[in-house]
Protein backbone atom coordinates (compact mmCIF):
# COMPACT_ATOMS: atom_id res chain seq x y z
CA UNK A 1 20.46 198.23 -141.76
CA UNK A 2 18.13 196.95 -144.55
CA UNK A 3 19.47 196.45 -147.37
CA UNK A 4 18.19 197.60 -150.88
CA UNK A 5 17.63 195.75 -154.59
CA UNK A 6 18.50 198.24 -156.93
CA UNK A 7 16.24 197.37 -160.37
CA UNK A 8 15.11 199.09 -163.60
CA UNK A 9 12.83 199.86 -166.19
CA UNK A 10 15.04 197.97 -168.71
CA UNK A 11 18.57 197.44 -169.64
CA UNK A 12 20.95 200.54 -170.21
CA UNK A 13 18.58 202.68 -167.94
CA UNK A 14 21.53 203.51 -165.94
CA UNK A 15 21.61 200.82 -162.78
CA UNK A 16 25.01 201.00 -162.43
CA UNK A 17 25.79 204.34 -162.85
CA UNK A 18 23.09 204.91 -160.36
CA UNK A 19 24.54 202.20 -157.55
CA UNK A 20 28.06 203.51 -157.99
CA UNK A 21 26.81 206.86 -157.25
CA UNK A 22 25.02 206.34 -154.41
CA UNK A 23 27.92 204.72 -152.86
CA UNK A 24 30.53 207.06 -153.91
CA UNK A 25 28.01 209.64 -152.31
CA UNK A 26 27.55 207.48 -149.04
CA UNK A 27 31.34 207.18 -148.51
CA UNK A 28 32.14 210.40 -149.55
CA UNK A 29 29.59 211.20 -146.40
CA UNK A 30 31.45 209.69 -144.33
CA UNK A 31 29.03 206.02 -144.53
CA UNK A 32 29.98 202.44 -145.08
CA UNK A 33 28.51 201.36 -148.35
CA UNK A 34 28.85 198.83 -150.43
CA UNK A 35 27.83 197.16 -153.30
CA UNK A 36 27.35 193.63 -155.44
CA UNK A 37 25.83 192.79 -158.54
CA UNK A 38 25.71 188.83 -158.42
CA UNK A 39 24.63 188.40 -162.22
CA UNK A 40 26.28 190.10 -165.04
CA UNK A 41 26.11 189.59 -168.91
CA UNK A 42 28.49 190.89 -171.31
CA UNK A 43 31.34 190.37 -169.32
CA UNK A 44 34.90 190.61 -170.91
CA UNK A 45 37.22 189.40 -168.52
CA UNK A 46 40.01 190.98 -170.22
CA UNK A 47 39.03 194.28 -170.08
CA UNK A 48 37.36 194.32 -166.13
CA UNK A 49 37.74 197.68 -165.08
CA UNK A 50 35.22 198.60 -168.01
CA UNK A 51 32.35 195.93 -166.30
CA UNK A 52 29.50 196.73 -164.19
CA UNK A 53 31.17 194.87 -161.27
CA UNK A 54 34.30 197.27 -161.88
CA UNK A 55 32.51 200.52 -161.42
CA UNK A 56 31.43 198.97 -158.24
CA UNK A 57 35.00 198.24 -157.30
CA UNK A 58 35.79 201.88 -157.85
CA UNK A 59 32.84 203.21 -156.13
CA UNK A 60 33.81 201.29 -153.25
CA UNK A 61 37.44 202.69 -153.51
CA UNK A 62 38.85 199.12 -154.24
CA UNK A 63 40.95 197.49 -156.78
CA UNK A 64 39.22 195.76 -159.82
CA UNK A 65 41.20 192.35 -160.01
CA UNK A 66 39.94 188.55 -161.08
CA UNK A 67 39.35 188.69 -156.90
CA UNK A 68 37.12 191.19 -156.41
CA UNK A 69 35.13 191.43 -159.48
CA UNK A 70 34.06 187.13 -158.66
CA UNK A 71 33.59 188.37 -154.73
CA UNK A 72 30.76 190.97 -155.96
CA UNK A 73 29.61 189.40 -159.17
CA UNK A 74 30.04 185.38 -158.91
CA UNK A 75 27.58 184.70 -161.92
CA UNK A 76 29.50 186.14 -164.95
CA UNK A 77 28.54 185.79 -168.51
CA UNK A 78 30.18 186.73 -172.10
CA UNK A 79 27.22 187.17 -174.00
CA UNK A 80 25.47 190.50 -173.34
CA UNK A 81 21.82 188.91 -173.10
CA UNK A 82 19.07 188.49 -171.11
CA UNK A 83 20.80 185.75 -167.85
CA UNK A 84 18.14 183.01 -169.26
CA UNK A 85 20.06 183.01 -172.63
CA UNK A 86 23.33 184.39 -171.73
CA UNK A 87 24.01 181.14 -169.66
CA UNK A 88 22.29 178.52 -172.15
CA UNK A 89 24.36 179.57 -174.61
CA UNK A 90 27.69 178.93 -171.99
CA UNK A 91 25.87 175.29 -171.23
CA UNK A 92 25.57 177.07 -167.65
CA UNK A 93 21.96 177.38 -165.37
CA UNK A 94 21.10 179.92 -162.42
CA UNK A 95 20.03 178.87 -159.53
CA UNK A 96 17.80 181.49 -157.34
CA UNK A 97 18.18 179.63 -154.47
CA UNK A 98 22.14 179.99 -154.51
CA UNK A 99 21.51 183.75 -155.49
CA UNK A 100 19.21 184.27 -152.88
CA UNK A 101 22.06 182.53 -150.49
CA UNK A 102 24.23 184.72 -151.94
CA UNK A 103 23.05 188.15 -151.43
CA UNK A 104 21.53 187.55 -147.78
CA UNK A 105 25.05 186.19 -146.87
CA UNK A 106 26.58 189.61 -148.26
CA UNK A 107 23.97 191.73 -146.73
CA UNK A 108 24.27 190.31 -143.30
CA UNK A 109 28.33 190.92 -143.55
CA UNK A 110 27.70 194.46 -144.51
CA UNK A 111 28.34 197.31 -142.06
CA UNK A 112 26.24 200.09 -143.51
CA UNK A 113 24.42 200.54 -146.45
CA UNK A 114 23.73 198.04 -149.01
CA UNK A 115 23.00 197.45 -152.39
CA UNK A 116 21.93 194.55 -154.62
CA UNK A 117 22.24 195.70 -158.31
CA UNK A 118 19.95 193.46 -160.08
CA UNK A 119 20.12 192.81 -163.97
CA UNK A 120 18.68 194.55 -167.12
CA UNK A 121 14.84 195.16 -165.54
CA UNK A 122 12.49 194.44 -163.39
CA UNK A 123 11.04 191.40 -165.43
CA UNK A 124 13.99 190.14 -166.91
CA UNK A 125 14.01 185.96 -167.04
CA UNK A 126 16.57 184.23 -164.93
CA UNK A 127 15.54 180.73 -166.37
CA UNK A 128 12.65 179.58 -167.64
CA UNK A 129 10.68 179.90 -164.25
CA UNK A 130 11.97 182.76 -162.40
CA UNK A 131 12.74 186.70 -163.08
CA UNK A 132 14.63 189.32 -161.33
CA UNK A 133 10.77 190.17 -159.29
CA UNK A 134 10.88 187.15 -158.01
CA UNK A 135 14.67 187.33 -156.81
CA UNK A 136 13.17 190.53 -154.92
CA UNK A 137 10.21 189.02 -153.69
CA UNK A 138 12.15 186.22 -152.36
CA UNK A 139 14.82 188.40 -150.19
CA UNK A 140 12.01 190.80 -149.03
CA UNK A 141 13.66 193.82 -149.05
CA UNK A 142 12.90 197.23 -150.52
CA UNK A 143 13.71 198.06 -154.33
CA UNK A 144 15.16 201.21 -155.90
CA UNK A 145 13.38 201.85 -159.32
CA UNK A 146 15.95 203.55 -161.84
CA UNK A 147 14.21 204.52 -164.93
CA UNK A 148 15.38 206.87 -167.63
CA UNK A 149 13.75 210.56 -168.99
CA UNK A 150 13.17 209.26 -172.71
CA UNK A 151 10.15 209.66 -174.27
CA UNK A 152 7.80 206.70 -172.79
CA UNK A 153 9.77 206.65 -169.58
CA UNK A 154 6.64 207.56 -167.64
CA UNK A 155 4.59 204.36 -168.95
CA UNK A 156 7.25 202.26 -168.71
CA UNK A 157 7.96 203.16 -164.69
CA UNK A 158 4.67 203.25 -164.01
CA UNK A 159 4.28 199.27 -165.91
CA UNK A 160 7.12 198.10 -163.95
CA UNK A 161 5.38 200.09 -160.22
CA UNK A 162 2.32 197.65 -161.05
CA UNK A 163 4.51 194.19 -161.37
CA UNK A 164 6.78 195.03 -158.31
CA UNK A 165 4.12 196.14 -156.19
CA UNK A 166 1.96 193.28 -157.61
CA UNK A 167 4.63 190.82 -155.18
CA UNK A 168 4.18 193.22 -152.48
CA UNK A 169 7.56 194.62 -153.16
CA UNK A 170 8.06 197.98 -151.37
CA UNK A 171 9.90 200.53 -153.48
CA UNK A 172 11.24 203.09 -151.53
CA UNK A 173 12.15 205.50 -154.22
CA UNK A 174 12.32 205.95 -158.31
CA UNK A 175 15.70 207.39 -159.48
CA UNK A 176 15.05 208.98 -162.92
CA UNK A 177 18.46 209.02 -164.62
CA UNK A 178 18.85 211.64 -167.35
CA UNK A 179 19.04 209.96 -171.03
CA UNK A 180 20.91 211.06 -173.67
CA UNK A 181 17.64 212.15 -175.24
CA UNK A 182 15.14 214.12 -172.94
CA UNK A 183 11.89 215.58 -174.55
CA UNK A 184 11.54 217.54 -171.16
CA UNK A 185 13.49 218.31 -168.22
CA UNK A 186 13.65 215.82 -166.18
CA UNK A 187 11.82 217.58 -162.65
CA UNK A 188 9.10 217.81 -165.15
CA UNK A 189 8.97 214.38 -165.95
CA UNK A 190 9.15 213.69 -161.84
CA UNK A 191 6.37 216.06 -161.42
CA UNK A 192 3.55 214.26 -163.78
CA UNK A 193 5.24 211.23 -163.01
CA UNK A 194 4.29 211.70 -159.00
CA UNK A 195 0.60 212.30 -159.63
CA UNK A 196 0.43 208.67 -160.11
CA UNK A 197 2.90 207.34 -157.46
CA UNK A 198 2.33 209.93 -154.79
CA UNK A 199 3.52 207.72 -151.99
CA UNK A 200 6.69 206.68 -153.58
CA UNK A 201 9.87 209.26 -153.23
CA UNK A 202 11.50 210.39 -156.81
CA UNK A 203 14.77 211.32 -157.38
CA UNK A 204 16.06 213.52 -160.42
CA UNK A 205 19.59 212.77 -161.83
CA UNK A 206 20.88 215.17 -163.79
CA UNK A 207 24.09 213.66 -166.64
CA UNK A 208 26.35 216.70 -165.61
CA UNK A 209 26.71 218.14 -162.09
CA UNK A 210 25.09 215.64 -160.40
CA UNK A 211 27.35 215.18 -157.00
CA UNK A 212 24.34 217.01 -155.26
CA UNK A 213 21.94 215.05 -156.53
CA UNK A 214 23.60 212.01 -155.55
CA UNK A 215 24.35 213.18 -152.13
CA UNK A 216 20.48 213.72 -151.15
CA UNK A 217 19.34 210.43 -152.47
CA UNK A 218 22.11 208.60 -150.31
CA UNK A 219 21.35 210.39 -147.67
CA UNK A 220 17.63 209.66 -148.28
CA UNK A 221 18.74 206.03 -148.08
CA UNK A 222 20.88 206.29 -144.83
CA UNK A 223 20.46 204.48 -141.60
CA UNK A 224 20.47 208.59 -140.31
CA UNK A 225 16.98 208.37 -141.73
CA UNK A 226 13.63 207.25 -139.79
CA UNK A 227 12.62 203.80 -140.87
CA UNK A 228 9.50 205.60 -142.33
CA UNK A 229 11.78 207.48 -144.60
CA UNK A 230 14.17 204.88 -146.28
CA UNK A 231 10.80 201.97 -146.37
């Protein structure tokens, strides 16, 4: 089935928690799902389980070791920075051609659903030349927009809509994940949000009691659904 790039708004708008529910829901359904996130910053190798990589794991219902964290996330860094800086400062480079290699090897292997976490958001530099749109232009699959319910959120989703869509990068839904600090509840932030992307599916995820929530946006994203549903 195709594949999706999960991407943000920014950094700490809640990609992770967001992939690692979707598959937890997906499994917990019954579905093969899995999940990698080939570049990660702030990475402290000697506390794993606490990574993005390790919620992953646990979503996935498999151990977090040295193994599997480098089998989902091969492009580790210590500093928690933007990829571009993380790796100069390690004396390291990306290359988006062995990402790209990368992720359409995993997504080939991959039974059922699939996710690509990306990192921070949707603009974020790899190197000096190329950002996380581009890494989702170049695999041509569909994106998952998480954004947050802060103050703003609605000009910054909307911002990052234009530069995706600007590549011709289908999203095929926005996942607004509660913040800590909501000036509205978040179905109201959906609702004037959708007068602007009326096409595009949005999701409300709610910080407490959210199993349901999770459930119809995997399902939403299942290979049960028509192809005019999930693109």
């Amino acid at each position: 089935m195709t594949p999706y790039f999960v991407t943000a708004t920014g950094t700490d708008i809640g990609k992770t928690y967001v992939t690692a529910g979707i598959i937890r829901a997906a499994r917990q359904a019954g579905q093969d799902a899995m999940g990698i996130k080939p570049i990660m910053s702030g990475y402290n190798e000697f506390n794993p389980e606490a990574s993005d990589a390790g919620a992953l794991l646990a979503a996935m219902g498999k151990p977090v070791t040295e193994q599997t964290i480098a089998a989902i996330s091969p492009w580790r860094f210590t500093a928690p920075l933007s990829p571009d800086m993380a790796a100069s400062r390690e004396k390291r480079s990306l290359s988006l051609r062995s990402i790209l290699t990368f992720c359409r090897i995993a997504a080939e292997a991959a039974p059922g659903l699939m996710l690509i976490e990306g990192v921070g958001g949707a603009m974020v530099p790899l190197d000096n030349f190329y950002t996380v749109r581009d890494w989702i232009s170049a695999l041509e699959i569909p994106a998952i927009l998480v954004a947050g319910t802060y103050l703003g959120t609605i000009s910054h989703t909307l911002t990052a809509v234009e530069a995706l869509q600007a590549r011709q990068v289908t999203i095929s839904a926005i996942v607004l994940s509660e913040s800590l600090s909501s000036p509205v509840p978040p179905d109201e932030t959906a609702y004037a949000m959708a007068k602007f992307v009326p096409r595009i599916p949005i999701f409300t995820i709610p910080r407490h009691n959210n199993e349901t929530a999770f459930k119809r946006l995997a399902w939403a994203l299942s290979p049960h659904q028509p192809a005019a549903v999930r693109a």
